[in-house]
Each structure stands twice: as structure tokens, then as C-alpha cells.
Protein backbone atom coordinates (compact mmCIF):
# COMPACT_ATOMS: atom_id res chain seq x y z
CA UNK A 1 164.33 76.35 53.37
CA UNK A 2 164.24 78.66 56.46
CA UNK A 3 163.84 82.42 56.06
CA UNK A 4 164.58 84.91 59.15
CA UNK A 5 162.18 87.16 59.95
CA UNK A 6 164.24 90.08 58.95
CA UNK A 7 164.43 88.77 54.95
CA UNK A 8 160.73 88.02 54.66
CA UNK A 9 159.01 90.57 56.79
CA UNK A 10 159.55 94.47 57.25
CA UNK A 11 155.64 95.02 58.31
CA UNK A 12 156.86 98.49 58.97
CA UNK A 13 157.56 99.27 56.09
CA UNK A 14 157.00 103.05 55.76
CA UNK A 15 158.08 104.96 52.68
CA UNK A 16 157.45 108.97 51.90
CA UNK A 17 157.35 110.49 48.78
CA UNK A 18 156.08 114.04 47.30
CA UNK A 19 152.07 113.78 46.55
CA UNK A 20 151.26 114.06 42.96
CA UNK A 21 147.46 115.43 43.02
CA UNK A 22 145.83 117.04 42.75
CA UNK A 23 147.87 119.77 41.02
CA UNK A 24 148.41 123.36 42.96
CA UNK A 25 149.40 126.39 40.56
CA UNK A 26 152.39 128.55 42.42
CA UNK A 27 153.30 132.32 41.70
CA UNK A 28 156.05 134.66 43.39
CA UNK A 29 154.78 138.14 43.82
CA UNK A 30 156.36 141.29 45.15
CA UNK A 31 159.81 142.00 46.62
CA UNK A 32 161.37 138.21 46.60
CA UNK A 33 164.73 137.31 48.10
CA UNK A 34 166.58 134.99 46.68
CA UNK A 35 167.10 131.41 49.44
CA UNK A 36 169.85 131.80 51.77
CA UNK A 37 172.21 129.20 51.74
CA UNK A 38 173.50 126.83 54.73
CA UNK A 39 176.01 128.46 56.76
CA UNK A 40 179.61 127.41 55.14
CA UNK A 41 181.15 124.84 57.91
CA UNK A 42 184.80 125.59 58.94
CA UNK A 43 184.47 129.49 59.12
CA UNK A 44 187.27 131.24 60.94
CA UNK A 45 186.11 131.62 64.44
CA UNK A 46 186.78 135.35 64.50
CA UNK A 47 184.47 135.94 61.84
CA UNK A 48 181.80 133.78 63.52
CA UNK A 49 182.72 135.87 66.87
CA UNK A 50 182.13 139.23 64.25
CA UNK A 51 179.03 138.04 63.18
CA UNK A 52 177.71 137.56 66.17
CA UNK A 53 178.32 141.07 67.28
CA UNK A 54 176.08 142.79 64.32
CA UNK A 55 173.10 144.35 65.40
CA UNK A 56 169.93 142.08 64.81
CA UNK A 57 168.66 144.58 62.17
CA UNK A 58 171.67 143.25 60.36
CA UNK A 59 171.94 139.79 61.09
CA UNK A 60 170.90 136.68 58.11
CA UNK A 61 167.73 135.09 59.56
CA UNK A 62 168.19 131.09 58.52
CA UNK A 63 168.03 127.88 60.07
CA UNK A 64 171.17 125.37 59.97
CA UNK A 65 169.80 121.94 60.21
CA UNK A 66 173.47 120.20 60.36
CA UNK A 67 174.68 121.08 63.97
CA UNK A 68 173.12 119.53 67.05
CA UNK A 69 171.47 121.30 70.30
CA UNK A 70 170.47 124.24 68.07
CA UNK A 71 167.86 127.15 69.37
CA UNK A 72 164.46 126.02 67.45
CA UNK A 73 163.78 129.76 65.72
CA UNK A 74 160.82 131.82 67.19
CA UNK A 75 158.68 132.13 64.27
CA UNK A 76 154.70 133.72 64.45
CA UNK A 77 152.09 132.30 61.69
CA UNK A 78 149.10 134.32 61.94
CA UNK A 79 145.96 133.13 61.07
CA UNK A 80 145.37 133.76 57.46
CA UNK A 81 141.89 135.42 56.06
CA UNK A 82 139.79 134.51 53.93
CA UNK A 83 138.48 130.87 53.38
CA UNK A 84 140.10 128.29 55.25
CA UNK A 85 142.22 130.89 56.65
CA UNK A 86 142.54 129.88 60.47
CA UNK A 87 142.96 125.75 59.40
CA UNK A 88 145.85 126.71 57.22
CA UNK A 89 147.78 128.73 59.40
CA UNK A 90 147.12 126.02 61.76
CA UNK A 91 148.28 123.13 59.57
CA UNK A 92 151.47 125.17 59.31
CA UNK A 93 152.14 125.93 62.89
CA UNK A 94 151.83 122.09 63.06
CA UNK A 95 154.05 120.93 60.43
CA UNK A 96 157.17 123.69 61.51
CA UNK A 97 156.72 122.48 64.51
CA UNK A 98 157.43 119.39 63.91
CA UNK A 99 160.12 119.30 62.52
CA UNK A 100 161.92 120.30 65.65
CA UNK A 101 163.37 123.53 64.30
CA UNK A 102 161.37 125.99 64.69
CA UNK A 103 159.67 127.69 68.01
CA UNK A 104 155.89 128.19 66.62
CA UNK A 105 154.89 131.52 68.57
CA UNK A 106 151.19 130.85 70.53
CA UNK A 107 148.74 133.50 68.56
CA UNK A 108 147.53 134.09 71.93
CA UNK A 109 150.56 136.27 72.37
CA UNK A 110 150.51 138.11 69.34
CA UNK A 111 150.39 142.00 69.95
CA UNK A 112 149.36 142.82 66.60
CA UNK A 113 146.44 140.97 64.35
CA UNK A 114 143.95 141.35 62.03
CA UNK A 115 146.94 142.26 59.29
CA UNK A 116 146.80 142.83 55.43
CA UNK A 117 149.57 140.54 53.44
CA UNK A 118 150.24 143.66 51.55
CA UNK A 119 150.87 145.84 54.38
CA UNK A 120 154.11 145.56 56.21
CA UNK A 121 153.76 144.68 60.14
CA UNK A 122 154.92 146.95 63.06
CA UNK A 123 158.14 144.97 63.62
CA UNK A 124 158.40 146.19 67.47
CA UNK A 125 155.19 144.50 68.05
CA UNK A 126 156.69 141.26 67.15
CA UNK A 127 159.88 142.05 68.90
CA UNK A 128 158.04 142.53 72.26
CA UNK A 129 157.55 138.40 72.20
CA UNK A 130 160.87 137.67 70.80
CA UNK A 131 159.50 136.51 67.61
CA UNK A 132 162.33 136.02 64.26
CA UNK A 133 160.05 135.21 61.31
CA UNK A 134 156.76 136.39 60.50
CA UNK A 135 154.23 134.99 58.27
CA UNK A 136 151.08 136.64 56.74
CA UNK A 137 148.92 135.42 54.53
CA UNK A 138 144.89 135.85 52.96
CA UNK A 139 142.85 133.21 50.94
CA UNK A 140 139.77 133.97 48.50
CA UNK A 141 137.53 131.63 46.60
CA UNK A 142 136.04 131.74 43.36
CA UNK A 143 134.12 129.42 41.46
CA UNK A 144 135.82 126.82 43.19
CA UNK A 145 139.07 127.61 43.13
CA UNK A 146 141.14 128.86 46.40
CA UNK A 147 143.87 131.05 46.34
CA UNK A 148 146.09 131.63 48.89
CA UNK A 149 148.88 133.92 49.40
CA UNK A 150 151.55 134.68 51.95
CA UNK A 151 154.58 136.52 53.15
CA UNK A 152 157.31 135.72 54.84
CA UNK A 153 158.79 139.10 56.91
CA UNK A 154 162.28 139.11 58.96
CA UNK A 155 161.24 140.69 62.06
CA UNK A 156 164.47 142.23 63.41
CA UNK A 157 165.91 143.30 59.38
CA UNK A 158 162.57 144.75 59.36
CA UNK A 159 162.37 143.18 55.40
CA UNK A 160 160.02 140.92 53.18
CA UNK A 161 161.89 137.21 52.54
CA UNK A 162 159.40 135.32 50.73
CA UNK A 163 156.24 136.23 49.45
CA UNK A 164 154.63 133.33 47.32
CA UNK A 165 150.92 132.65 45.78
CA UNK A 166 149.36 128.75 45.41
CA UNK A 167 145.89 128.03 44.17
CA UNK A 168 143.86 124.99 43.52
CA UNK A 169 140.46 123.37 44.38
CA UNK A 170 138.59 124.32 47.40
CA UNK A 171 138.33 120.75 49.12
CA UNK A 172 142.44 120.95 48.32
CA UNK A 173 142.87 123.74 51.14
CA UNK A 174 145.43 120.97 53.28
CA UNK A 175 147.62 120.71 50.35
CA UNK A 176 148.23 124.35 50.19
CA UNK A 177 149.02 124.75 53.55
CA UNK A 178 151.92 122.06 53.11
CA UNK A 179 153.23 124.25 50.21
CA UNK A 180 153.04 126.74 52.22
CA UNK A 181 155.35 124.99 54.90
CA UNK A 182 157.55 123.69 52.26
CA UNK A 183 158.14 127.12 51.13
CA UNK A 184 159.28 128.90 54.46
CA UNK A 185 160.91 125.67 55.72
CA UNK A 186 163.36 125.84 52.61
CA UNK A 187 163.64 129.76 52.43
CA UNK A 188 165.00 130.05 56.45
CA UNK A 189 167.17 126.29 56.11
CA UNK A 190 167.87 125.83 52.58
CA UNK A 191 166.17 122.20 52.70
CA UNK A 192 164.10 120.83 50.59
CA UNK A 193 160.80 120.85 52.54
CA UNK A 194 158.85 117.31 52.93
CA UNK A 195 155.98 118.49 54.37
CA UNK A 196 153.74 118.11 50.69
CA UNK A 197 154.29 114.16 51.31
CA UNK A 198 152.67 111.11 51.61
CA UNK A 199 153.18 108.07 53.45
CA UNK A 200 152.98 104.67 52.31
CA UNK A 201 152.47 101.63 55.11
CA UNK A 202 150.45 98.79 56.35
CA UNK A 203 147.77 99.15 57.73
CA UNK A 204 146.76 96.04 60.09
CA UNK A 205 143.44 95.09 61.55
CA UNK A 206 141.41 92.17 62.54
CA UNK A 207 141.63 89.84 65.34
CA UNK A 208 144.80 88.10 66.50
CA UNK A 209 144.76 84.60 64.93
CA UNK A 210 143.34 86.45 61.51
CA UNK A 211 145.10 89.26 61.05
CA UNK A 212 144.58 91.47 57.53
CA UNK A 213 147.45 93.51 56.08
CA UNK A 214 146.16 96.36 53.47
CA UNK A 215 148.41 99.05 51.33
CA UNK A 216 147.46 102.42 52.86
CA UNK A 217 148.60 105.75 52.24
CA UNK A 218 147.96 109.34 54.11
CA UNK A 219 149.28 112.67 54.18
CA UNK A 220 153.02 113.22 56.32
CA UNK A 221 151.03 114.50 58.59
CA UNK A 222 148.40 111.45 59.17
CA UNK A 223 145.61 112.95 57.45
CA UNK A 224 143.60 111.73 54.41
CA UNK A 225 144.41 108.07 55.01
CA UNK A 226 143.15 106.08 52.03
CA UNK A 227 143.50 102.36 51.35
CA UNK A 228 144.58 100.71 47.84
CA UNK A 229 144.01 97.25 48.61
CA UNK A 230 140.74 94.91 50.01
CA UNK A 231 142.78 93.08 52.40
CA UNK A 232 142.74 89.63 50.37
CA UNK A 233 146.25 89.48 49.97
CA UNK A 234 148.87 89.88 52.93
CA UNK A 235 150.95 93.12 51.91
CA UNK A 236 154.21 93.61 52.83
CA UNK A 237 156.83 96.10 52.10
CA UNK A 238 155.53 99.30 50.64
CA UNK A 239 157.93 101.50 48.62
CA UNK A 240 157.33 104.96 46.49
CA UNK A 241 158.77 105.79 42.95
CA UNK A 242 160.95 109.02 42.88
CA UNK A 243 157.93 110.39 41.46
CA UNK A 244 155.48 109.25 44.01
CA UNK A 245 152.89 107.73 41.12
CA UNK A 246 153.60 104.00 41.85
CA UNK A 247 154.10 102.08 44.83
CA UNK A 248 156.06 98.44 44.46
CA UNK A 249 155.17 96.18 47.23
CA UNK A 250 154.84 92.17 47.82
CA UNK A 251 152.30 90.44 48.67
CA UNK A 252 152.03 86.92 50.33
CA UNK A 253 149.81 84.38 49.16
CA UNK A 254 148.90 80.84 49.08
CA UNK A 255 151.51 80.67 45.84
CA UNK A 256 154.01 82.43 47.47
CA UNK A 257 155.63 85.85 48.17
CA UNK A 258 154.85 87.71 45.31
CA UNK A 259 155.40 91.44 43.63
CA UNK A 260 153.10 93.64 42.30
CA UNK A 261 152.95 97.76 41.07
CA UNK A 262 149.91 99.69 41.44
CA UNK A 263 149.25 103.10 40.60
CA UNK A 264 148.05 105.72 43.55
CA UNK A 265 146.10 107.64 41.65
CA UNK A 266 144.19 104.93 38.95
CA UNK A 267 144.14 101.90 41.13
CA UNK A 268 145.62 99.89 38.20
CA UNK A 269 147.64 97.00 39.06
CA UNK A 270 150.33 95.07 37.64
CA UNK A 271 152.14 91.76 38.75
CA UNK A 272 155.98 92.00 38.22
CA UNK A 273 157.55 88.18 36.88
CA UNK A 274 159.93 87.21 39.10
CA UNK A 275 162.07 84.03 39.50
CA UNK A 276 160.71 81.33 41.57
CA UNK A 277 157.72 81.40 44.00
CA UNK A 278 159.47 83.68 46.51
CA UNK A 279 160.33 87.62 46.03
CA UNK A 280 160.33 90.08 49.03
CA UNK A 281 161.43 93.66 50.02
CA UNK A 282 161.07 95.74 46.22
CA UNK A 283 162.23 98.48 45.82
CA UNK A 284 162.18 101.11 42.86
CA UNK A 285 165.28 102.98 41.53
CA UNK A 286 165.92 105.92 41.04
CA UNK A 287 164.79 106.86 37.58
CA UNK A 288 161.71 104.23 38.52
CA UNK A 289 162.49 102.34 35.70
CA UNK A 290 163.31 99.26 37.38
CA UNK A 291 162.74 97.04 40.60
CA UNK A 292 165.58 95.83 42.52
CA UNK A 293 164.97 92.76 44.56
CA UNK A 294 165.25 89.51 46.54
CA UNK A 295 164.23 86.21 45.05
CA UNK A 296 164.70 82.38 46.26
CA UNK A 297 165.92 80.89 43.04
CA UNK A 298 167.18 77.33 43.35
CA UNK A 299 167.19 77.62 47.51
CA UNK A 300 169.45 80.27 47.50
CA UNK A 301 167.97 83.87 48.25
CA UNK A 302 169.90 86.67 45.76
CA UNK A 303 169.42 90.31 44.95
CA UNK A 304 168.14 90.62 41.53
CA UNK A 305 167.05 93.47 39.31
CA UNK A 306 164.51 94.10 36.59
CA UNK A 307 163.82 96.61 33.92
CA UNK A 308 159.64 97.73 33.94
CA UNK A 309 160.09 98.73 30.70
CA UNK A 310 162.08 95.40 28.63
CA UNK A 311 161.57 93.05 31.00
CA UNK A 312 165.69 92.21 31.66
CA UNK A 313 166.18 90.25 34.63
CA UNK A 314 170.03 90.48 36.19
CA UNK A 315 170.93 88.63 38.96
CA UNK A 316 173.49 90.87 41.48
CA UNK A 317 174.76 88.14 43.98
CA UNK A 318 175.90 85.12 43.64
CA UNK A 319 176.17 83.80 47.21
CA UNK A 320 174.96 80.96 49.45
CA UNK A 321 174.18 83.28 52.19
CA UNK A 322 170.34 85.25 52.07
CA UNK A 323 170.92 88.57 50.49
CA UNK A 324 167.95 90.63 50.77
CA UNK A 325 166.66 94.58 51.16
CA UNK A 326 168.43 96.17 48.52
CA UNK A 327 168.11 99.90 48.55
CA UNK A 328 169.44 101.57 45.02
CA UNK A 329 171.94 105.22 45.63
CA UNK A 330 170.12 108.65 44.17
CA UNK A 331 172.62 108.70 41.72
CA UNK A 332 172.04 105.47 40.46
CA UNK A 333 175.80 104.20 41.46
CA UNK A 334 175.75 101.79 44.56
CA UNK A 335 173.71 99.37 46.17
CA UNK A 336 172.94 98.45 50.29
CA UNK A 337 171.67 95.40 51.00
CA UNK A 338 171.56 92.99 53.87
CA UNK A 339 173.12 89.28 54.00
CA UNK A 340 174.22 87.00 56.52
CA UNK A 341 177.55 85.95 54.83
CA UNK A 342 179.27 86.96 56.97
CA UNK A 343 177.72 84.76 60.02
CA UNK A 344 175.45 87.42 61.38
CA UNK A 345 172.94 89.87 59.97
CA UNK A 346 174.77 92.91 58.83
CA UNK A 347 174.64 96.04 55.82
CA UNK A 348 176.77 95.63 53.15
CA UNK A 349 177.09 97.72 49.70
CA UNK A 350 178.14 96.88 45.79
CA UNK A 351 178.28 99.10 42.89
CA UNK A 352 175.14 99.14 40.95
CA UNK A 353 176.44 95.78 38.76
CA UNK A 354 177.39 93.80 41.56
CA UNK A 355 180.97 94.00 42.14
CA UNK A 356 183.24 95.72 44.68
CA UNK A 357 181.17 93.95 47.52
CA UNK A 358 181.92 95.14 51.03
CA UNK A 359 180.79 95.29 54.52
CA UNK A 360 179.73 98.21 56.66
CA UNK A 361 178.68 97.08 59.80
CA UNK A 362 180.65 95.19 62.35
CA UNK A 363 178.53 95.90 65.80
CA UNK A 364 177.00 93.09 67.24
CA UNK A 365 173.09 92.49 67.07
CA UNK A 366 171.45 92.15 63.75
CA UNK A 367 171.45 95.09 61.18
CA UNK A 368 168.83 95.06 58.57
CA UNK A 369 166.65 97.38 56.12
CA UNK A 370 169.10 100.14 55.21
CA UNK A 371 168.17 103.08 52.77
CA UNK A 372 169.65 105.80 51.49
CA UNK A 373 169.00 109.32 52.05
CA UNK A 374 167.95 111.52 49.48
CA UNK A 375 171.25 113.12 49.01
CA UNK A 376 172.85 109.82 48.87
CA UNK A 377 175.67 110.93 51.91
CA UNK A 378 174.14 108.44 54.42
CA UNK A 379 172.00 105.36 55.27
CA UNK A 380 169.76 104.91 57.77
CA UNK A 381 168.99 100.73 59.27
């Protein structure tokens, strides 16, 4: 039988996920504010007008990421002291940057340095360069442990928003800095920050006729990159647990497309018993108990499911067409897929048992790989 590209292949197949060690410890310390939430949508637009007006001194300093062609936020990091000090504040200018929403301030402009974390700024100072958000923070080290601690200071309210300790190993100084990130990304957008992530993918090398495919994995940010397999086995695939211990991926070999679980952080891995000689694009769900699939049983390429933990195998579709990439809803409740049933490659989506099949996609081209987003409102293909 003759498999598309699309249903065998996703050699990009990049999947994030929160890191899982080493372990940082995290305190709150002085005056706190509790995170402000997303602006409500739909406001009257007198009130908006109203707001506007307020003096800065009174206006909420936060980030909405839901409306297009906003102002990226002015925001200052200066360098932190201590050990480390001038790489972390770094490694946090990079990461706010990059996520498009903030306006990281050049410390070559900075009026004012050389600060104490427990000593408010002179706000005008940072007003002069039209900065919003301030950051301050200090590091020490002790018997191998850093800890680092920061602030996060409204410039124009003239007030404290965050302050925040994290400690862990010296060699571990990266890790902090994404908390770090995480921490002022959610307390000015209330988001979730994804900046203490990994990234799973494959890595390719060798020459043209022989090329080798190994599981790889780095920070979001590209550093650290690490790799869990030799290269004797063609990987394909790559997909995190919710928990970001495991990685599911296949693997082609001379028996076959096959499926296998490793853990990150042990190396230990485990073949998953599928039906047939041919299972591609894995995925875990949600809870990570299981592995939703797509197998070639009897010539005819299905979505299946199986439980880690029993060993249940349930088949999803029953249809002559190839059904492949399933992607499982956060909540556990629907499914995405792909399949050509309908004479051209398109997304479709079933509740979790199979039923209440229907399309989504009508555009011409082929549409392939879909996945949900973490709050389960949309997919991306």
C-alpha cells in the first residue's frame, strides 16, 4: 500500500513542554500584588475613553496578548548582582523579547544603575527613557547553591508588582533566569509563561544519500541541546507528556514504523505494542496515560488508542480512507485528526470515542498535523 508523505513523515516534528530538572525552590517576599487579569473584552467605549484619561501614576500596567498591532511595553531589566548576575538579566532581556510583547530597554540608556533590590528606584530616572516596568534583582552563592531574587517595580504608579526569590544549583543559573521571565511575563499579561521549556525535535545530520535522524531536546531558547538517541534508528515524530518526563515518538526500521517511550531524564526506553508493522505520528493525552495513534491494520490506516498502564487497545475509525495525526483536547473530550475521506487531505475532529465525526477544513491544498492549544479554544495545522 501507498502512504503520502504527510501520514508517514512530520520530520518537523517539534513539541514544547515545561522542563522537569533539575528542581528550583521559589519564595515571594515583600509587598506582593496579586496578577492582574486580561482586560475584560466588550467594555463600554466611554469607560475605555475614561481610562485612558487617568494620569499614568494611576493607570494598571499589563500586557493584553489577545488584540493585534499592540505597543510592545517598554520594560528595563538591569543587570542583576551577584553571581551570574549580568547572564541572567541577559537571558531575560532575550526571552521578553521574544515574545514580541515587550520593548526590552538597551542598559546603555539607563540613567540610574548599580541599584539594591531592596531599595526602591528613582522612578523619574526611568521616566526620562520612557521605560513602564522595571526589574531589579541580586544573586549570591553558597556552598553551591544560587539564589536569586528580583523585583518587579511599575515605573509611572511609582509601586512594587512582583517581588519573587528562586534558588537551585550553581551550574542551574539559565533555569532561573527562565523563572524569572515566566514570572514577569505572567504578572504584566496574565499568561502562563513558556519560557522554562524545552523543545523536543529531530535533529538530522550526515550526508545526503545517508542521512541520520536522532531524538534531541534543548532549552526554548536553543540552549543545552542534548541528544537521547545514537542515530541507529530513523526517528520521527517527537511528542512531550503534559508533564514533560516522557517523550512518545516512532521510529522507522527495517521491521517497520514502530513506537517507542523513553524517559528524558533516565534514558530508559520502552517499545509500545501496536497492531501491525506500521504505527506513525504518537501522541500522548492529556493525563499521559495513554497514546493515541495511527496504525496500518489489514491495509487500512486507522486512529487507534492505547492505555500505558492496562494495555487496552481501541480502535477510533473505521474507514477506508488514511486517518492519521491525532491530537487529543486538554480536557480530554475531542479528537483532530487528518484523513483523506473526503478526496483531499483535510482536519477533521470526533469526540474522544469516535463518534460525531466532522470536517473542519474545506480550503483547497492539503491540511495536515493539527494540535490543540493548551487552552483547548483553537488548533493550529
Amino acid at each position: 500500500k501507498h502512504y503520502p508523505l504527510w501520514s508517514l513523515v512530520e520530520t518537523l516534528a517539534v513539541s514544547m513542554n515545561k522542563a522537569v530538572a533539575p528542581q528550583v525552590g521559589c519564595s515571594t517576599f515583600n509587598n506582593t500584588y496579586p496578577p492582574l487579569t486580561r482586560a475584560i473584552r466588550g467594555l463600554i467605549t466611554g469607560i475605555l475613553l475614561a481610562l485612558a484619561c487617568l494620569p499614568p501614576a494611576f493607570a494598571q500596567l499589563n500586557v493584553s496578548v489577545t488584540e493585534g498591532h499592540r505597543r510592545p511595553m517598554p520594560i528595563a531589566i538591569s543587570d542583576f548582582s551577584g553571581p551570574h548576575g549580568s547572564s541572567i538579566a541577559n537571558a531575560v532581556r532575550d526571552n521578553l523579547a521574544r515574545s514580541g510583547l515587550f520593548q526590552v530597554q538597551n542598559p546603555d540608556s539607563f540613567l540610574q544603575r548599580d541599584m539594591d533590590v531592596n531599595v526602591a528606584p528613582r522612578f523619574a530616572d526611568w521616566r526620562v527613557i520612557k521605560t513602564e516596568a522595571l526589574v531589579i534583582g541580586r544573586g549570591n552563592s553558597s556552598a553551591g547553591r544560587l539564589r536569586v531574587e528580583f523585583r518587579l517595580w511599575d515605573v509611572y504608579g511609582e509601586s512594587q508588582m512582583l517581588g519573587l526569590e528562586f534558588s537551585t544549583t550553581d551550574e542551574n543559573w539559565r533555569r532561573i533566569a527562565h523563572k524569572v521571565a515566566d514570572a514577569i511575563y505572567r504578572r504584566l499579561t496574565g499568561e502562563v509563561g513558556y519560557f522554562d521549556s524545552r523543545v523536543v525535535f529531530v535533529a538530522e545530520s550526515g550526508s545526503r544519500t545517508n542521512r541520520v535522524k536522532r531524538l534531541a531536546v534543548m532549552d526554548q531558547d536553543g540552549a543545552n541541546p542534548s541528544y537521547l538517541t545514537d542515530g541507529t534508528e530513523q526517528v520521527l515524530n517527537p511528542r512531550f507528556n503534559a508533564q514533560g518526563q516522557q517523550i512518545v515518538y516512532s521510529a522507522l526500521t527495517d521491521r517497520g514504523i514502530k513506537i517507542w517511550v523513553v524517559d528524558i531524564e533516565t534514558g530508559r526506553k520502552e517499545a509500545v505494542a501496536i497492531p501491525g508493522n506500521m504505527a506513525f505520528a504518537p501522541r500522548f493525552t492529556p493525563d499521559g496515560q495513554s497514546i493515541i495513534f495511527s496504525a496500518d491494520r489489514d491495509g487500512d490506516v486507522d486512529v487507534f488508542i492505547k492505555s500505558l498502564r492496562t494495555g487496552k487497545l481501541t480502535q477510533l475509525t473505521r474507514n477506508p480512507a488514511i486517518d492519521t495525526s491525532p491530537d487529543m483536547s486538554p480536557n480530554g473530550d475531542r479528537i483532530v485528526f487528518t484523513s483523506d475521506r473526503g478526496g483531499s487531505t483535510q482536519i477533521y475532529a470526533m469526540n474522544a470515542d469516535g463518534s460525531g465525526v466532522r470536517r473542519l477544513t474545506f480550503g483547497e491544498g492539503r491540511y495536515s498535523t493539527a494540535v490543540w492549544s493548551p487552552k483547548g479554544d483553537l488548533i493550529a495545522f
